[in-house]
N, C-alpha and C. Protein backbone atom coordinates (compact mmCIF):
# COMPACT_ATOMS: atom_id res chain seq x y z
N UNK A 1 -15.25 117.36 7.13
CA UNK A 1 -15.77 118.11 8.25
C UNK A 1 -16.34 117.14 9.30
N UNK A 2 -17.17 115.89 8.72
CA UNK A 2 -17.53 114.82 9.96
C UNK A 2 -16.58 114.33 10.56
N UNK A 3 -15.24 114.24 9.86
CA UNK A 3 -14.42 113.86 10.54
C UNK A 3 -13.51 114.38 11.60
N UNK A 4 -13.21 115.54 11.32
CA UNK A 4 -12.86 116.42 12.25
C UNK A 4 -13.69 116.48 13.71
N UNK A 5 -15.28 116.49 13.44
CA UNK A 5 -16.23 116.82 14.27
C UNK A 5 -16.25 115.58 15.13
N UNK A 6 -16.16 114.32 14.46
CA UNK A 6 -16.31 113.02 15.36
C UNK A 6 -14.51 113.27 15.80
N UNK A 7 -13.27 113.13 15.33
CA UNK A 7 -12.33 113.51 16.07
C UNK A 7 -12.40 113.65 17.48
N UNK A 8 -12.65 115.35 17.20
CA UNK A 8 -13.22 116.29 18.52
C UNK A 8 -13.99 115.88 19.27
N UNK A 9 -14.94 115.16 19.45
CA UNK A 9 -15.52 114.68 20.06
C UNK A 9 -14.88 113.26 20.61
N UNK A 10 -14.35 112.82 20.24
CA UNK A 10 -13.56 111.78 20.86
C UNK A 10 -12.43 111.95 21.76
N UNK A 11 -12.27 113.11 21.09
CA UNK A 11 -10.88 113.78 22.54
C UNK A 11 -10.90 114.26 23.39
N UNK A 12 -12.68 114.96 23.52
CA UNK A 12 -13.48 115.40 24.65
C UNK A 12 -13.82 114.50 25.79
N UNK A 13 -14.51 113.80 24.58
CA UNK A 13 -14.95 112.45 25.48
C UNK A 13 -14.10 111.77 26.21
N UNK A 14 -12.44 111.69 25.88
CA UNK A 14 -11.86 111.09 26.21
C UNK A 14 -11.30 111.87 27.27
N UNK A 15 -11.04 113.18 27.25
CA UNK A 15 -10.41 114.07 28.00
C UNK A 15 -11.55 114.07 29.58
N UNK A 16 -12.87 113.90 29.75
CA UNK A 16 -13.80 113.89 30.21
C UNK A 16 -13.40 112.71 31.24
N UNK A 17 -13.33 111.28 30.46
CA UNK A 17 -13.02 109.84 31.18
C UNK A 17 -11.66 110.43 32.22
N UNK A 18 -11.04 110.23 32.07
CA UNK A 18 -9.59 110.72 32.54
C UNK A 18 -9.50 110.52 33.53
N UNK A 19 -8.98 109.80 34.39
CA UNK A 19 -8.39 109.70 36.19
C UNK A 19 -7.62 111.14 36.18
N UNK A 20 -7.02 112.02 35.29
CA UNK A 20 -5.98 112.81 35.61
C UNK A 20 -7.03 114.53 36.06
N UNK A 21 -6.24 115.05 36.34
CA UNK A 21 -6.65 116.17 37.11
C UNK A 21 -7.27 117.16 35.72
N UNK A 22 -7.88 118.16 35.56
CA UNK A 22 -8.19 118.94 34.69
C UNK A 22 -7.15 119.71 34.33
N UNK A 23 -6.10 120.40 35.17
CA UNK A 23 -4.99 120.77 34.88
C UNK A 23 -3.67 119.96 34.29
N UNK A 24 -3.99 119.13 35.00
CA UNK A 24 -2.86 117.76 33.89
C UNK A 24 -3.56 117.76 32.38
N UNK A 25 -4.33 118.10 32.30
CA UNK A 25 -5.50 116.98 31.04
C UNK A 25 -5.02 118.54 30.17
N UNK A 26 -5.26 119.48 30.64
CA UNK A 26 -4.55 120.46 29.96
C UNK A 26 -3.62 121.34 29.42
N UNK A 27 -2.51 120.70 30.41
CA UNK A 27 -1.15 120.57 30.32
C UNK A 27 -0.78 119.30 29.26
N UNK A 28 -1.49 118.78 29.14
CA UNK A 28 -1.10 117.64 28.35
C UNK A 28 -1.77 117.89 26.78
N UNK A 29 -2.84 118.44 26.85
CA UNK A 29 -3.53 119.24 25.64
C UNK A 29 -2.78 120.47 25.04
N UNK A 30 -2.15 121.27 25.49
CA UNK A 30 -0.82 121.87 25.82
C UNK A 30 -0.07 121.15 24.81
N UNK A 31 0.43 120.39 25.05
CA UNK A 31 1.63 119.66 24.88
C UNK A 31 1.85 119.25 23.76
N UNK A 32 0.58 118.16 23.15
CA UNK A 32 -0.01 117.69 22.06
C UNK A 32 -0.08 118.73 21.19
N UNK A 33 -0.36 119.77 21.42
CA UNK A 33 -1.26 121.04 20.56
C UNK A 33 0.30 121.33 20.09
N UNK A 34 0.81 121.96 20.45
CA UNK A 34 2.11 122.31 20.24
C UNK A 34 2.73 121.15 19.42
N UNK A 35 2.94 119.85 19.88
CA UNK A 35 3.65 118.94 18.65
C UNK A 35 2.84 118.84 17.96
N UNK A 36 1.76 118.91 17.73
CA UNK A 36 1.09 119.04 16.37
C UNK A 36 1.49 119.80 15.43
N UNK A 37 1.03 121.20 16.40
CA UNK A 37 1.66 122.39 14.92
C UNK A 37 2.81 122.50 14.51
N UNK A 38 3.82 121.62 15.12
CA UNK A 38 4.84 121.76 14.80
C UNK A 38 5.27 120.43 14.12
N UNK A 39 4.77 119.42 14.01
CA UNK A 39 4.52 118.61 12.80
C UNK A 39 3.99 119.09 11.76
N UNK A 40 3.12 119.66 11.54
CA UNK A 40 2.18 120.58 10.45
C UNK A 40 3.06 121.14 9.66
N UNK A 41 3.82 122.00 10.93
CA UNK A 41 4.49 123.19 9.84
C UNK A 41 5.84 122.72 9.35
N UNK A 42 5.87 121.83 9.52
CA UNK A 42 7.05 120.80 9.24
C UNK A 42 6.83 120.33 7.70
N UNK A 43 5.78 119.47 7.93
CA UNK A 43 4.91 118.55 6.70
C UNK A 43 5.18 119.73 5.52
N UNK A 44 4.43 120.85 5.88
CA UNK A 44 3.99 122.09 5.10
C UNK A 44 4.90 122.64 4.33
N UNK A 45 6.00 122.88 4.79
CA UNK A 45 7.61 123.24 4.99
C UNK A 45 8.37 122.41 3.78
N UNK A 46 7.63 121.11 3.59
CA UNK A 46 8.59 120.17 2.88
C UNK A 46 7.59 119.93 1.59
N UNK A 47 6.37 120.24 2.01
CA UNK A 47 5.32 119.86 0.72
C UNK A 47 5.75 120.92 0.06
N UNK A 48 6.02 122.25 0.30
CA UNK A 48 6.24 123.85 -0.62
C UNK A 48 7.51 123.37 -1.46
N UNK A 49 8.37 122.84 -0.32
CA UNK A 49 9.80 122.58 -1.21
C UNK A 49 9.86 121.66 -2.35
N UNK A 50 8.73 120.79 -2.19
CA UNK A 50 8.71 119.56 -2.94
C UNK A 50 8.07 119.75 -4.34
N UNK A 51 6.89 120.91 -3.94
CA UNK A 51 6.04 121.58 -5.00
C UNK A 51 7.24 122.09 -5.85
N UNK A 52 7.89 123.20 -4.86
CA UNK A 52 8.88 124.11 -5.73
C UNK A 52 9.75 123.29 -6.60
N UNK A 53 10.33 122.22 -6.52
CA UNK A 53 11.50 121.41 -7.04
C UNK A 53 10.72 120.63 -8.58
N UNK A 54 9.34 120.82 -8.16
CA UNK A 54 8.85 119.36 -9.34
C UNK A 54 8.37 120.71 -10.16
N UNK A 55 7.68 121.99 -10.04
CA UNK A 55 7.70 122.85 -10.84
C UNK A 55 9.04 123.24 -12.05
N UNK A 56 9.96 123.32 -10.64
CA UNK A 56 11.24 123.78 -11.37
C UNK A 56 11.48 122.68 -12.85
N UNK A 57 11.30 121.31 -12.07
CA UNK A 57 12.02 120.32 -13.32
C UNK A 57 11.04 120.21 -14.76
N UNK A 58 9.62 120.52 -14.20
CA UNK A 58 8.11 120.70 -15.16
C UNK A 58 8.90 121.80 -16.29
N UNK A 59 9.38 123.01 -15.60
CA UNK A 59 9.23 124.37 -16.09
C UNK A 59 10.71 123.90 -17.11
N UNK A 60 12.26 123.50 -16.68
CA UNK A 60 12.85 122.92 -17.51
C UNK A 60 12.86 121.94 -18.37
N UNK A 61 11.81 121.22 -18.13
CA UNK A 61 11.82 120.38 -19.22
C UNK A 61 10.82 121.27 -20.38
N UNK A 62 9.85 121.60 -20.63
CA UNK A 62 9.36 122.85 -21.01
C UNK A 62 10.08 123.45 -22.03
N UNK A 63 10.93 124.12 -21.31
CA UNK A 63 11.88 125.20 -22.06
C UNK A 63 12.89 124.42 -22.57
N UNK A 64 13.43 123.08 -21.96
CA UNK A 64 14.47 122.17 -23.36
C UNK A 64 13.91 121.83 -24.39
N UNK A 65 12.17 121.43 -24.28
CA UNK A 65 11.88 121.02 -25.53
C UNK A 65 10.85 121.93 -26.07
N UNK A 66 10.53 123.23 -25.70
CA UNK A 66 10.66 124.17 -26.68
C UNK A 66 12.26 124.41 -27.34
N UNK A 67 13.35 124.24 -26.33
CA UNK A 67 14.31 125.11 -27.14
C UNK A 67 15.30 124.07 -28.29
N UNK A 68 14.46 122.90 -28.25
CA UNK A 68 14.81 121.51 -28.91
C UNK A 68 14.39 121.48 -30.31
N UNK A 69 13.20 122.27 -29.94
CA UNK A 69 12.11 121.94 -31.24
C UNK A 69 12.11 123.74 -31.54
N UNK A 70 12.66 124.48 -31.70
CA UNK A 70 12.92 125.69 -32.55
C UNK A 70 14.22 126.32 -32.60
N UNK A 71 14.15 126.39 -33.80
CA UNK A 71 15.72 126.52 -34.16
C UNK A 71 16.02 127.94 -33.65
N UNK A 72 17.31 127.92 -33.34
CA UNK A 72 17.65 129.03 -33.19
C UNK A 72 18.23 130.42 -34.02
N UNK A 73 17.41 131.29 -34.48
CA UNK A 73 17.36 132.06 -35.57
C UNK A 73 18.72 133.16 -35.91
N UNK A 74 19.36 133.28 -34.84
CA UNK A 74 20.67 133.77 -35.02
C UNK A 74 21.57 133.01 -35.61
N UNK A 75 21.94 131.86 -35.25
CA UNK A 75 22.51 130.66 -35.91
C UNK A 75 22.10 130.23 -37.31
N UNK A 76 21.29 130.63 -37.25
CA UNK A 76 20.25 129.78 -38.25
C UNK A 76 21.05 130.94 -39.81
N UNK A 77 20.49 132.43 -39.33
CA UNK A 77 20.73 133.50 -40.11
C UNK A 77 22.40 133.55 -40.61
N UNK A 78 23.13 133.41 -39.27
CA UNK A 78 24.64 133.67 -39.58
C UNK A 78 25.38 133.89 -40.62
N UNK A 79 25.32 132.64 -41.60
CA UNK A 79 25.84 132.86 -43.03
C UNK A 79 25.21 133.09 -44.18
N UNK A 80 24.05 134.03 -43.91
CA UNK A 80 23.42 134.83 -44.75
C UNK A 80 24.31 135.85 -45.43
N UNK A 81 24.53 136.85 -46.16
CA UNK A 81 25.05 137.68 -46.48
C UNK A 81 24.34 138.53 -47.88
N UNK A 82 23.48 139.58 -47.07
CA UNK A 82 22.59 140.76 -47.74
C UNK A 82 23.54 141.72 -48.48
N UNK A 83 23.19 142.34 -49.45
CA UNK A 83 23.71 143.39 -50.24
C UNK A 83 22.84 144.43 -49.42
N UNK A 84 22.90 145.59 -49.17
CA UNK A 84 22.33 147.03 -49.24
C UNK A 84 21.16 147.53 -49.94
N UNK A 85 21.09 146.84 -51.28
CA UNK A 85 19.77 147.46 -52.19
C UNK A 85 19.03 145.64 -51.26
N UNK A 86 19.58 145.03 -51.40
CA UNK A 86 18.32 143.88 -51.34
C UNK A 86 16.86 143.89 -50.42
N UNK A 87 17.34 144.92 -49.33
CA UNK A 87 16.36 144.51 -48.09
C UNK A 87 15.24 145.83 -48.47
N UNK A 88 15.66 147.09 -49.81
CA UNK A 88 14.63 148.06 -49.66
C UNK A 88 13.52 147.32 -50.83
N UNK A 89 11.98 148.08 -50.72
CA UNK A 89 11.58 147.81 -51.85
C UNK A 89 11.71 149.06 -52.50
N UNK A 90 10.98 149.09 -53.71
CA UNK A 90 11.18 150.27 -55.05
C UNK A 90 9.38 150.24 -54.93
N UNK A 91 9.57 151.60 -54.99
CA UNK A 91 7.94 152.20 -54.81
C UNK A 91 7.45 152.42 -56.54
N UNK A 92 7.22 151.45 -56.92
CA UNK A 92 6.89 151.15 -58.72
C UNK A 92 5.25 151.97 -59.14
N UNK A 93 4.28 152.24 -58.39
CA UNK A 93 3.22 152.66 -58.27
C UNK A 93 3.84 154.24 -58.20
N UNK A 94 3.30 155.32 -59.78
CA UNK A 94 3.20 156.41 -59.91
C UNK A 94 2.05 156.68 -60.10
């Protein structure tokens, strides 16, 4: 925040010194203001994409080595082969 504040104040100050007319000085403040935000939203634009891309590779690597480190239970099951009585129990308690 001091920095911003001393900034601003330096561009005042400076805008103040100026041989140029008040309308130049603001046409030119104008000018600046505008390539700024449009550097900004530029920067901004490429930091989201950059976020998005290093998530993405975070989030795949993730899920390869979960899917590295647990077997896969369909595969796993495949050449099982159940009889019909095996999977009930018998209710032995009269």
């Amino acid at each position: 925040m001091l920095a911003i504040t001393a900034f601003s104040g330096g561009v005042v100050t400076g805008l103040m010194l100026t041989p140029k007319s008040g309308k130049e000085n603001r046409r030119w403040v104008s000018h600046q203001s505008k390539e700024t935000k449009d550097w900004l939203e530029d920067k901004s634009h490429k930091l989201v994409e950059e976020s998005e891309k290093r998530i993405d590779r975070v989030s795949k690597g993730i899920k390869k080595t979960v899917g590295d480190s647990l077997p896969d239970l369909y595969q796993a099951t495949e050449d099982l082969n159940f009889l019909e009585d095996e999977g009930k129990e018998e209710d032995t308690d009269v």
